[in-house]
Protein backbone atom coordinates (compact mmCIF):
# COMPACT_ATOMS: atom_id res chain seq x y z
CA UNK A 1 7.32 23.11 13.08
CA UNK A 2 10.62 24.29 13.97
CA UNK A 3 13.70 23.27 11.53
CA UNK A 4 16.85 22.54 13.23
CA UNK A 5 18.30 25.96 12.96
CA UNK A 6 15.87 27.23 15.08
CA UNK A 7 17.49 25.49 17.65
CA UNK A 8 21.26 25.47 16.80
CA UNK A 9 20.89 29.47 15.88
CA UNK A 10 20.49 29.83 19.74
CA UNK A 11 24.03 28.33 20.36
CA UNK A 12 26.40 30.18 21.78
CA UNK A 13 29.76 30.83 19.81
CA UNK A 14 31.31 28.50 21.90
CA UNK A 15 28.65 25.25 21.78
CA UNK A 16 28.28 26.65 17.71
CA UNK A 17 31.58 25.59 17.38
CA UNK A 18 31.64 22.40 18.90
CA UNK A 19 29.46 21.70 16.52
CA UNK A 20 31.20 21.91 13.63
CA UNK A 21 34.05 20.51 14.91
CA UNK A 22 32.46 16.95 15.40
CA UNK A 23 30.73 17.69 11.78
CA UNK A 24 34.03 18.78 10.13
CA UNK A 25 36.73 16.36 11.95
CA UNK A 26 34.67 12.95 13.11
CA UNK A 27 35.06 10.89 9.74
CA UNK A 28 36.78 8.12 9.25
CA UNK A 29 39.59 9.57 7.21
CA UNK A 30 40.74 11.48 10.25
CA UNK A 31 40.58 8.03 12.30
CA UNK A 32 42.65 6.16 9.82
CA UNK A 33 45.26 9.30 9.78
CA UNK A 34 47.14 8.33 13.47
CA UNK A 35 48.21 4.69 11.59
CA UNK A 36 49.58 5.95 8.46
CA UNK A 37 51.30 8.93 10.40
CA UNK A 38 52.67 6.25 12.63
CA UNK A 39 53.81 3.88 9.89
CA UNK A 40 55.36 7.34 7.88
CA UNK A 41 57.18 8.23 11.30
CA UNK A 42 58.86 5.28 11.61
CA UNK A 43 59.87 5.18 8.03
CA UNK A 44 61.62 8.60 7.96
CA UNK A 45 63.24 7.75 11.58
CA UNK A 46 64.68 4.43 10.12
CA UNK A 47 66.18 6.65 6.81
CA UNK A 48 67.62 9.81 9.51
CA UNK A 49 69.29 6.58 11.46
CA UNK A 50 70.49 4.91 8.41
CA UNK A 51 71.91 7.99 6.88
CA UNK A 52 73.37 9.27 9.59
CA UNK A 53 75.52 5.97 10.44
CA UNK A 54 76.31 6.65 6.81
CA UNK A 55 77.65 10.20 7.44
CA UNK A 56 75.33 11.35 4.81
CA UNK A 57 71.66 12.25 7.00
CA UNK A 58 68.84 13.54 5.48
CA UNK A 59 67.22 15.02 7.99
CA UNK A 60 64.18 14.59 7.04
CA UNK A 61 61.53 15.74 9.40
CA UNK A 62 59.79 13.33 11.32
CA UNK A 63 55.85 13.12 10.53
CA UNK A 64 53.36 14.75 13.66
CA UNK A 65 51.02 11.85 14.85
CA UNK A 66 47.54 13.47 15.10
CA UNK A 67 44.85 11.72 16.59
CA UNK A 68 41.30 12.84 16.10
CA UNK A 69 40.96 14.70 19.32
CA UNK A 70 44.18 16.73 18.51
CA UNK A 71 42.54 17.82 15.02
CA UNK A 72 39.26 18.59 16.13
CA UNK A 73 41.43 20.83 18.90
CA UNK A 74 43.04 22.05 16.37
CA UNK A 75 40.04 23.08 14.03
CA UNK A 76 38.14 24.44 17.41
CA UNK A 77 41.51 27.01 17.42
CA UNK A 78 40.95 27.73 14.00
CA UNK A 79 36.84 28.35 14.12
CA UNK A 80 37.62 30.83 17.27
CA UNK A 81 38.12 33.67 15.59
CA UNK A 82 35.43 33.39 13.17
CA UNK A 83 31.85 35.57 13.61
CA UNK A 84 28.62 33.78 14.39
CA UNK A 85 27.62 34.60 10.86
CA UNK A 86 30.62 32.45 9.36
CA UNK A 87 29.75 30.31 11.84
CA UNK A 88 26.27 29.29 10.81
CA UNK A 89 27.58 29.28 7.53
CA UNK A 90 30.08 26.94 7.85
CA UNK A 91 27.13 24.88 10.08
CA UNK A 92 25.20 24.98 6.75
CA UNK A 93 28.40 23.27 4.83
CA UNK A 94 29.49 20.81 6.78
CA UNK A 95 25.90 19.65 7.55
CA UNK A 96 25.56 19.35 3.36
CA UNK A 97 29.09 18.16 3.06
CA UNK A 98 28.30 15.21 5.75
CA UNK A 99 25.08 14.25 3.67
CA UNK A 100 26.96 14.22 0.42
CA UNK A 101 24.43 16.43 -1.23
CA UNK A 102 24.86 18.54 -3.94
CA UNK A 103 22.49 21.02 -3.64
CA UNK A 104 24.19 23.80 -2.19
CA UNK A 105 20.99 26.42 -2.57
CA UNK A 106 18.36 24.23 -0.83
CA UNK A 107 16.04 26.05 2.25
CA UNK A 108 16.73 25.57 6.03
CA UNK A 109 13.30 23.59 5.68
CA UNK A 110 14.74 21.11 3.24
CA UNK A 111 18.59 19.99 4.61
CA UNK A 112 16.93 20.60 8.16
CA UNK A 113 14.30 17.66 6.63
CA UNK A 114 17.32 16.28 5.38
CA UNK A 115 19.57 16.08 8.14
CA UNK A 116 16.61 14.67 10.55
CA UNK A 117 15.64 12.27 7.86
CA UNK A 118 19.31 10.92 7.77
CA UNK A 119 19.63 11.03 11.29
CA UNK A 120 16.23 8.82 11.85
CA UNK A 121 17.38 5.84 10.10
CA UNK A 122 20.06 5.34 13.09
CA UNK A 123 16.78 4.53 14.71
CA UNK A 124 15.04 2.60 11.99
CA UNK A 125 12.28 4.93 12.11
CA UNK A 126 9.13 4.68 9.77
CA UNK A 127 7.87 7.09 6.90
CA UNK A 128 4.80 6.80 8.83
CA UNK A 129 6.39 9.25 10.78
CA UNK A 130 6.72 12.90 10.41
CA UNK A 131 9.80 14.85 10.33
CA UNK A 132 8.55 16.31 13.66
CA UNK A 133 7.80 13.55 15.40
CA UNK A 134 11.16 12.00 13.88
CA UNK A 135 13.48 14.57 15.75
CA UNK A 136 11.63 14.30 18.69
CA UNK A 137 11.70 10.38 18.86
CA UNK A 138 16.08 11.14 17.96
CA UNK A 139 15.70 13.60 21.18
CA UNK A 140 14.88 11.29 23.12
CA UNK A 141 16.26 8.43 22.81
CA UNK A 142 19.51 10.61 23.13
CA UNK A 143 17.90 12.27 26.48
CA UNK A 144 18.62 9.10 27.62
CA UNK A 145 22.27 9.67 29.76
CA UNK A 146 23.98 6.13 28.43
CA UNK A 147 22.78 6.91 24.70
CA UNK A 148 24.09 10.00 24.85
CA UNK A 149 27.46 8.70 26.32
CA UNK A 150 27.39 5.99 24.04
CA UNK A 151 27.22 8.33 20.89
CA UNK A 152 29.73 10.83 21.85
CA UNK A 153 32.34 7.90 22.78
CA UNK A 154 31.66 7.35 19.02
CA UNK A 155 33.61 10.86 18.30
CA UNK A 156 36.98 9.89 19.63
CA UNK A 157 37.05 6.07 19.34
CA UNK A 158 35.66 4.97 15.98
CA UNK A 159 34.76 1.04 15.93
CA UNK A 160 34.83 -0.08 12.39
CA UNK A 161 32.90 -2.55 12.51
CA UNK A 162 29.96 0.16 12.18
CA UNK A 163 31.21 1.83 9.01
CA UNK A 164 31.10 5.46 8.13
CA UNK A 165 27.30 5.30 7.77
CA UNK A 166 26.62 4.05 10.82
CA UNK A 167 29.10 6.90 12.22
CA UNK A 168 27.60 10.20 10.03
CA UNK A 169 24.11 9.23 11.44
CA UNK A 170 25.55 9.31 15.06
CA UNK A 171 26.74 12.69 14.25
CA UNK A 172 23.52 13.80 12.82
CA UNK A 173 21.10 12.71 15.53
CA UNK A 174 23.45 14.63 18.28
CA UNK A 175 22.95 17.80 15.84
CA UNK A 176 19.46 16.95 16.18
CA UNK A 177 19.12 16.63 19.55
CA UNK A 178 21.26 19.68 20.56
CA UNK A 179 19.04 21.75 18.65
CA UNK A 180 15.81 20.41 20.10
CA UNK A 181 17.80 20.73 23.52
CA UNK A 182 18.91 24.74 22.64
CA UNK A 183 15.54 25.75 21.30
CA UNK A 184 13.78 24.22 24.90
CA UNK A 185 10.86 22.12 23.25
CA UNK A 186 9.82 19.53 21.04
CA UNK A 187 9.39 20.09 17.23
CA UNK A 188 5.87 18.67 17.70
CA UNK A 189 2.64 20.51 18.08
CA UNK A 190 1.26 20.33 21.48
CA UNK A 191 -2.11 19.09 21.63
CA UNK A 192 -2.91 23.07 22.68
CA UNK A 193 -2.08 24.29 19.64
CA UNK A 194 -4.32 22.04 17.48
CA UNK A 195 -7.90 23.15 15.94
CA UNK A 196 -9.72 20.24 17.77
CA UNK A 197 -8.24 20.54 21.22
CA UNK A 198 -10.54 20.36 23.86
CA UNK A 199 -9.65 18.76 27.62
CA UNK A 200 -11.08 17.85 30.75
CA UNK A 201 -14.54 16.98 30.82
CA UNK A 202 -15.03 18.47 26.80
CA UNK A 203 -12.23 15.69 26.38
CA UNK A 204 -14.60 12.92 27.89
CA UNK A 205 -17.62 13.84 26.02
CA UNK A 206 -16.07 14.16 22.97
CA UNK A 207 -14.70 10.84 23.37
CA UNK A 208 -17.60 9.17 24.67
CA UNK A 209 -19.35 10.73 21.55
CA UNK A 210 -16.78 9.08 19.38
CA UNK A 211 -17.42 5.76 21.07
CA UNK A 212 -21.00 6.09 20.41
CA UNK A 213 -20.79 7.56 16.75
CA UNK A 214 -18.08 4.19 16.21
CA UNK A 215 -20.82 1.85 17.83
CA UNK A 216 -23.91 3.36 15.74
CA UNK A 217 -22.11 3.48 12.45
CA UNK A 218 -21.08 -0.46 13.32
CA UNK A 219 -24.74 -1.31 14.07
CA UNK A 220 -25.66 0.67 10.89
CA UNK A 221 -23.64 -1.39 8.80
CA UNK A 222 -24.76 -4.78 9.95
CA UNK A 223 -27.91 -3.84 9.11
CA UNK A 224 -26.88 -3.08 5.61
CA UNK A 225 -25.06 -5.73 5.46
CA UNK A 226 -28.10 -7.67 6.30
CA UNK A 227 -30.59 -6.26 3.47
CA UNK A 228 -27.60 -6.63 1.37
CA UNK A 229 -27.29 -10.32 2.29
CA UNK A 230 -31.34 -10.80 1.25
CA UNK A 231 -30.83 -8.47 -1.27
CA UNK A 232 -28.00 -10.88 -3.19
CA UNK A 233 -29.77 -13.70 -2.18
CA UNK A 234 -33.06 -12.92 -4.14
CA UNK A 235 -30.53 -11.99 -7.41
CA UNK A 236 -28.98 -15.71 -6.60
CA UNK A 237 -33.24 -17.08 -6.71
CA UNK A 238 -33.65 -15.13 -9.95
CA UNK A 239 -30.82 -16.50 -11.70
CA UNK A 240 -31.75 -20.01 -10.43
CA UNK A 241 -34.78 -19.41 -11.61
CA UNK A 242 -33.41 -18.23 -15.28
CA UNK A 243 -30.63 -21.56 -15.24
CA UNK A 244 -34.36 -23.92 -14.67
CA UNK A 245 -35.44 -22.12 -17.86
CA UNK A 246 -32.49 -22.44 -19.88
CA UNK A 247 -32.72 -26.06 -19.08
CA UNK A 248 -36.30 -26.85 -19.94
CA UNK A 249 -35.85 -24.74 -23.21
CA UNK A 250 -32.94 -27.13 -23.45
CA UNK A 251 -34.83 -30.22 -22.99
CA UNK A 252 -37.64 -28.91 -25.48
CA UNK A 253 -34.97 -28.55 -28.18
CA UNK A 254 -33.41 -32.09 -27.47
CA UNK A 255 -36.79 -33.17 -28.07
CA UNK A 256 -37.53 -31.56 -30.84
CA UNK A 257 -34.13 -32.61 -32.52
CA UNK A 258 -34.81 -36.20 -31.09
CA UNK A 259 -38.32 -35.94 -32.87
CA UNK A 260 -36.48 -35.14 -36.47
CA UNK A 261 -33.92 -37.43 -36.05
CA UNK A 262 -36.46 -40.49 -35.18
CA UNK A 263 -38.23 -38.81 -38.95
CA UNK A 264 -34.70 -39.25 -40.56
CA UNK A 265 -34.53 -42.85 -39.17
CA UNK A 266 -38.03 -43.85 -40.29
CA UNK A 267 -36.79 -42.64 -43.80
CA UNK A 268 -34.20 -44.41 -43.77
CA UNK A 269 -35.74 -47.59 -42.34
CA UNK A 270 -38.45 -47.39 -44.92
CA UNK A 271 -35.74 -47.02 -47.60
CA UNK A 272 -33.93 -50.00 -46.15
CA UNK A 273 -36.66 -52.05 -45.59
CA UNK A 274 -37.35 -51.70 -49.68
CA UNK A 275 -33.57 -52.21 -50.49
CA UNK A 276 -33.54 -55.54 -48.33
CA UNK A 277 -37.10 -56.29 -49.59
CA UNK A 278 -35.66 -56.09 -53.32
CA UNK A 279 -32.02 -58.18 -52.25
CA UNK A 280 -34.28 -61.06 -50.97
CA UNK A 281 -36.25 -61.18 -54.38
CA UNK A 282 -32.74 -61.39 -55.62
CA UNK A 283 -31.20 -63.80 -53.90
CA UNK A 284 -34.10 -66.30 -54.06
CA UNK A 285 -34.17 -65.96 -58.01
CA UNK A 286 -31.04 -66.67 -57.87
CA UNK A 287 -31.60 -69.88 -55.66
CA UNK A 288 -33.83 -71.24 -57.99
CA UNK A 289 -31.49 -71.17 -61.01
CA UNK A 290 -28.54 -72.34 -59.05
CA UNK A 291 -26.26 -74.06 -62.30
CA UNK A 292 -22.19 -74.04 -60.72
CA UNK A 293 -20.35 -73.07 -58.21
CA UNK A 294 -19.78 -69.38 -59.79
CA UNK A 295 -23.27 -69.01 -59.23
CA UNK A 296 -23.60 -70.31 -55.08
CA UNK A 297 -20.83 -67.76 -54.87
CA UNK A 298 -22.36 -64.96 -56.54
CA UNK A 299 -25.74 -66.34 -53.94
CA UNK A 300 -23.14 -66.57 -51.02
CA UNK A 301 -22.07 -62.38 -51.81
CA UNK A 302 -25.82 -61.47 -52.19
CA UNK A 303 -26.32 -63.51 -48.32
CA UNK A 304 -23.74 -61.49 -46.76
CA UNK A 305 -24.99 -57.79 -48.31
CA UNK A 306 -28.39 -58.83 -47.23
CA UNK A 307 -26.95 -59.54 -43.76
CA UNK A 308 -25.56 -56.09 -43.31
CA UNK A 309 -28.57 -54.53 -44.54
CA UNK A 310 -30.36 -56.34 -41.54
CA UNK A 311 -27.76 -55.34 -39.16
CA UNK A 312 -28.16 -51.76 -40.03
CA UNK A 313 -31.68 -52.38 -39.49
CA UNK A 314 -31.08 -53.13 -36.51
CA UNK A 315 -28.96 -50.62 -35.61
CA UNK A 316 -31.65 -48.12 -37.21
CA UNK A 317 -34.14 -49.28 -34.82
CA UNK A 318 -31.81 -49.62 -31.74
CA UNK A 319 -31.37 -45.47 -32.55
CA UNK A 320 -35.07 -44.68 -32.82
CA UNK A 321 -35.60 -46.88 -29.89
CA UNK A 322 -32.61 -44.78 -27.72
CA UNK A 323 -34.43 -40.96 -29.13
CA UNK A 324 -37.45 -42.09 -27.35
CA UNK A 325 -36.08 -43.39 -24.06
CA UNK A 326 -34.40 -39.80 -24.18
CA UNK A 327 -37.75 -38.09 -25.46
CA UNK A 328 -39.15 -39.98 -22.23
CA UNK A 329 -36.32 -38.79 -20.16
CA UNK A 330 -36.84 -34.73 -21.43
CA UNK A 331 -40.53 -35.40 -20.55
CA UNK A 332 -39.66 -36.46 -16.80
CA UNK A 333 -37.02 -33.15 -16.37
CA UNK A 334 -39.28 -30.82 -17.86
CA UNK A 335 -42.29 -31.19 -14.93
CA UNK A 336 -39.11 -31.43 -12.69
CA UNK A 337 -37.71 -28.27 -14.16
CA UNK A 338 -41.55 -26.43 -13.86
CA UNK A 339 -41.40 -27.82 -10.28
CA UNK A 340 -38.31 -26.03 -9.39
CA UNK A 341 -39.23 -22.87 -10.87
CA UNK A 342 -42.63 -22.39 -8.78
CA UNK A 343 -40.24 -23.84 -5.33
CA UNK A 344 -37.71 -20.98 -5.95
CA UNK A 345 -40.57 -18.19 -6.83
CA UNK A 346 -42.36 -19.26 -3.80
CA UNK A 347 -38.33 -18.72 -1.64
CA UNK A 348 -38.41 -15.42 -3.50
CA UNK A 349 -41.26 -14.34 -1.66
CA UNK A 350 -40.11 -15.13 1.34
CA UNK A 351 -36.95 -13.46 0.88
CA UNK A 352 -38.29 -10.59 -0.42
CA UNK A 353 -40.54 -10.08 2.72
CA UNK A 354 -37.41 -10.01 5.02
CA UNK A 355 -35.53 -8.13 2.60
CA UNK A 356 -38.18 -5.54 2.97
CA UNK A 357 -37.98 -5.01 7.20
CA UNK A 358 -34.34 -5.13 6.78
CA UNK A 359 -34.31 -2.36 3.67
CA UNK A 360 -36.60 -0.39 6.01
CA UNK A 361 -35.03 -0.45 9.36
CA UNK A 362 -31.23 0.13 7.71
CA UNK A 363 -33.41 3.14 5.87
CA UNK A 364 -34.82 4.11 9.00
CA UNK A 365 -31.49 4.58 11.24
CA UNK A 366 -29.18 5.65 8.24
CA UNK A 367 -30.86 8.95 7.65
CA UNK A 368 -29.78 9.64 11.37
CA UNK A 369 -26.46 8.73 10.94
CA UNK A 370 -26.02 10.88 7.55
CA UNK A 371 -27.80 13.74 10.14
CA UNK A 372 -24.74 12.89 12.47
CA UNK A 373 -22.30 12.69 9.97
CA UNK A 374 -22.84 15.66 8.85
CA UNK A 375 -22.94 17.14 12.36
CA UNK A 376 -19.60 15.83 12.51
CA UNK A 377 -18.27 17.11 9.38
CA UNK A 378 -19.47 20.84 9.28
CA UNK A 379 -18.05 20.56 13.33
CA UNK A 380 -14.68 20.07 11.75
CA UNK A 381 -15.00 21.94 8.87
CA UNK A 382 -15.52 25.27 11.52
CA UNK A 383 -12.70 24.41 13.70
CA UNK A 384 -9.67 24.02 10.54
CA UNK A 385 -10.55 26.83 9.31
CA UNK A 386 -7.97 27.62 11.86
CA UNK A 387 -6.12 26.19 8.91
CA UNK A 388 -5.01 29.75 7.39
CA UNK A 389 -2.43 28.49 5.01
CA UNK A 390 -4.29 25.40 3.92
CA UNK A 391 -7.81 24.81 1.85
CA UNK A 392 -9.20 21.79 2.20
CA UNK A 393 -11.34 19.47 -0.82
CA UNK A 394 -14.87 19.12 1.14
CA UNK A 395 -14.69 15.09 0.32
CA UNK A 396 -12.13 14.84 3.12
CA UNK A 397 -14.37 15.75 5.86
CA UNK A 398 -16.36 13.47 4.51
CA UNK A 399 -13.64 10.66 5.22
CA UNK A 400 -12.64 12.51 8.28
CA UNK A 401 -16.15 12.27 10.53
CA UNK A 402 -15.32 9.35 10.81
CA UNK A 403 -12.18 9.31 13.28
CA UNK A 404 -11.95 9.19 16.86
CA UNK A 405 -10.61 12.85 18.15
CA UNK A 406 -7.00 11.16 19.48
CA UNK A 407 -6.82 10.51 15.47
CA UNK A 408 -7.94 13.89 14.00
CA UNK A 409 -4.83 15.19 16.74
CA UNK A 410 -2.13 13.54 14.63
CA UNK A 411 -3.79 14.92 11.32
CA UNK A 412 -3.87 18.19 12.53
CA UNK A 413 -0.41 17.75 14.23
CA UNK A 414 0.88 17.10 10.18
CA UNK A 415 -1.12 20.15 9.28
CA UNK A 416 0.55 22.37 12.01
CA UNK A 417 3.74 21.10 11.35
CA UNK A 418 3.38 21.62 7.41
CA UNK A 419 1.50 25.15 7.61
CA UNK A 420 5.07 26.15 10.29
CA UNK A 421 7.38 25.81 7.18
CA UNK A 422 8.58 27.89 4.00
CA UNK A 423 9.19 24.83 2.41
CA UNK A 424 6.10 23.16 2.23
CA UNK A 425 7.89 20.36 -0.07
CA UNK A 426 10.21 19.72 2.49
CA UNK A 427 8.50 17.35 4.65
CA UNK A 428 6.74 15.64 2.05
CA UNK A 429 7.84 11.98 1.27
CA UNK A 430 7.38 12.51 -2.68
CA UNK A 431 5.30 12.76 -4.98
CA UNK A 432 2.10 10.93 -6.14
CA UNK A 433 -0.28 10.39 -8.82
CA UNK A 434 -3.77 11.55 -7.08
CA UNK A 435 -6.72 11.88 -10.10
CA UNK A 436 -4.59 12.03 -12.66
CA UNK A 437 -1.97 14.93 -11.13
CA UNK A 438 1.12 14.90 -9.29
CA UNK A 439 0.43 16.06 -5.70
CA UNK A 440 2.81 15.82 -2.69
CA UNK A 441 1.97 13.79 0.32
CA UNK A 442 3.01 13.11 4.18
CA UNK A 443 1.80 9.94 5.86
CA UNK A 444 1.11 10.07 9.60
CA UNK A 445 0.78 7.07 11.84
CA UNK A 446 -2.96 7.58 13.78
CA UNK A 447 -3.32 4.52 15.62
CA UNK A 448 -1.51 1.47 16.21
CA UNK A 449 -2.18 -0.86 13.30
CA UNK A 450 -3.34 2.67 10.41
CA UNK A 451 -1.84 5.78 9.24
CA UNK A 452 -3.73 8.62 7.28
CA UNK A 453 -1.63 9.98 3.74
CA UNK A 454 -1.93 13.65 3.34
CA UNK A 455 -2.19 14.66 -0.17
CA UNK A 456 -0.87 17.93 -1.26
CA UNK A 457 -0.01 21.13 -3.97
CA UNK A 458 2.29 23.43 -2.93
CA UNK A 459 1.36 27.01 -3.58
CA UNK A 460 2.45 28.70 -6.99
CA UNK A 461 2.67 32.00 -4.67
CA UNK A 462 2.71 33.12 -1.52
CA UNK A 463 -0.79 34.50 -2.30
CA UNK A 464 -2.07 31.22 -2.60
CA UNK A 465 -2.75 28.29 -0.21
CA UNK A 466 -1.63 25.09 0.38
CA UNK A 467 -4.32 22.22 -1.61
CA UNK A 468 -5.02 19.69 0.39
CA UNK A 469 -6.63 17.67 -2.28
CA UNK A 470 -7.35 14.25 -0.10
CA UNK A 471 -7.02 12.38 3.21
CA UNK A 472 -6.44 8.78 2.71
CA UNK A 473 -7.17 6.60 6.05
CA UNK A 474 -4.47 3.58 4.99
């Protein structure tokens, strides 16, 4: 693309100047001057009066009051003389000077990026835009006859309430446009100049080609999506399938822990069976040679031991009696379990049948779409090599194939644009990480709701070319 010295090198000495008048004089310094001049006037007329009632005056001279039109006259008498060379030089200052920058070295590419880039947030204006299509949106809004009066009124009557910011950005954007306006057309590519351009009736069919392409590759995918859908659904059987057998070999180990704690019981019932067997011998020899009451006492203790012995008895048999209702219970889930299993290999089948006519008919139109895909990707592959400055990964006409042609025009209108420059960095937005490098990228709004990030290496040389490393549709 153009930068904006393009345009303002086609001034004449006379606009030139204007120029750098509003750059150089429109600040808000030289709008606050006229009220402290004022204030100092007044002062050093009050002292002249004072002193001379007092026979001593001072004569001090009274203060100038200059407002900003009478310096910017003032600085238009002093550029007059100057050459066009000093001219654009001082352009090149006060443009850097206005943006606060400190780079004094950088490329007409860069502070013309700059400048347009400042100038573009009067507006608001997205990085989904390109510098480009920035200056042209600036141009016009400001073609407009009551923006433009309303941003040169800015010049000689400064309303604080928009702050210096506000002001420097109104400056910037008339730069902007008058260079647009000298150089006699917009800073972005005409669809004429781009790889892909075709019009009239090649415009329709292309289109209606797109429209097609969109609608196959959409009836492609639900297709996949359908084998996909029978194809998850017969992983879901399997592992239903595998949870049934987990819980039968589950039930078959309850059992067989059931089964050896029922042995442990029977052990122990046997052992207190023969414990209680001996305490009752016990207590009725004891009975029988009942002499005093220490004796029915010692009976009385022997009573209550042999109670507890019966009560864990009981409880020993209540336990051996629960294991078996739960043996029972394993027995019932198990056949219940088996059951399940055969239900869900029988679904399998099923589901494997209509997986199988939906595998083959996605199989059966996808090869033609990869056929057309890659129709569509060595189609635009021939036409950027128009690209001269540029070389292109071949993944990204893999990604590209799939746009409409109204999209590939704003990806190629990026391309022109960056492949117009010295400064290939100047454009650029920053820098990203892109597998595992730092690459520089541009994003570029291609339809309403996406935008497409172009990711780029400068060239080491002029020898070498622009790598275009990736095209991410975002």
């Amino acid at each position: 693309m153009p930068n904006i010295f393009d345009g303002l090198n086609r001034l004449s000495h006379e606009e030139l100047i204007d120029k750098i008048v509003i750059l150089e004089s429109v600040n808000i310094k030289n709008f606050s001057k006229p009220v402290f001049q004022s204030v100092g006037k007044k002062i050093i007329k009050t002292v002249n009066f004072l002193g001379d009632k007092l026979g001593k005056n001072p004569n001090i001279k009274e203060i100038e009051v200059k407002n900003v039109c009478d310096i910017m006259r003032e600085k238009k008498q002093e550029l007059n003389s100057l050459s066009m060379n000093t001219l654009n030089e001082h352009l090149v200052n006060a443009l850097i000077n206005k943006l606060k920058l400190n780079n004094f070295n950088m490329s007409d590419d860069a502070l013309s990026a700059y400048v347009i880039g400042e100038a573009a947030k009067l507006y608001d204006l997205s990085d989904n835009m390109t510098t480009a299509n920035k200056a042209d949106y600036i141009y016009n809004q400001l073609e407009n006859p009551s923006e433009l009066a309303r941003i040169k009124s800015s010049f000689t009557s400064f309303n604080p309430i928009n702050g210096s910011r506000k002001l420097n950005r109104e400056i910037l954007s008339y730069i902007v446009y008058s260079s647009i306006l000298s150089f006699g057309k917009c800073f972005t590519p005409e669809n004429k100049s781009l790889p892909s351009y075709v019009e009239g009736d090649e415009e329709l069919k292309k289109n209606n080609e797109d429209d097609d392409f969109i609608s196959f590759k959409n009836y492609v995918k639900e297709l996949k999506d359908n084998a996909d859908f029978y194809d998850e659904k017969i992983k879901e059987l399997i592992e239903d399938i595998s949870d049934q057998k987990s819980k039968i070999d589950g039930y078959k180990a309850s059992i067989e822990n059931s089964q050896f704690k029922i042995a442990e019981y029977r052990r122990d019932k046997i052992e207190l069976q023969s414990i209680i067997d001996k305490k009752n011998l016990e207590v009725e020899s004891a009975k029988a040679s009942v002499i005093n009451s220490d004796n029915q006492h010692k009976i009385n203790k022997m009573e209550d031991e042999l109670d507890d012995l019966y009560d864990e008895l009981e409880f020993t048999n209540d336990e051996i009696s629960a294991l078996y209702e739960k043996i029972k219970d394993y027995d019932t889930e198990i056949p219940n379990a088996e059951d399940n299993i055969r239900k869900i290999e029988s679904n399998i089948e099923e589901v494997k049948k209509k997986y199988e006519i939906a595998a083959k008919e996605y199989d059966s139109v996808n090869y033609n779409l990869i056929l057309i895909e890659e129709k569509r990707k060595n189609n635009l592959k021939e036409k950027w090599s128009a690209f001269k400055k540029c070389q292109f990964d071949d993944i990204i006409f893999s990604v590209l194939c799939m746009l409409r042609l109204r999209q590939i025009y704003e990806i190629e209108r990026a391309l022109v644009e960056l492949e117009s420059l010295n400064d290939y960095t100047s454009i650029s937005i920053g820098t990203i990480s892109y597998n595992k490098a730092d690459y520089e990228n541009i994003k570029v709004k291609i339809s309403e709701d996406g935008t497409a990030r172009i990711i780029y290496k400068c060239p080491a040389n002029i020898n070498e070319k622009i790598q275009v490393a990736g095209i991410m549709i975002e």
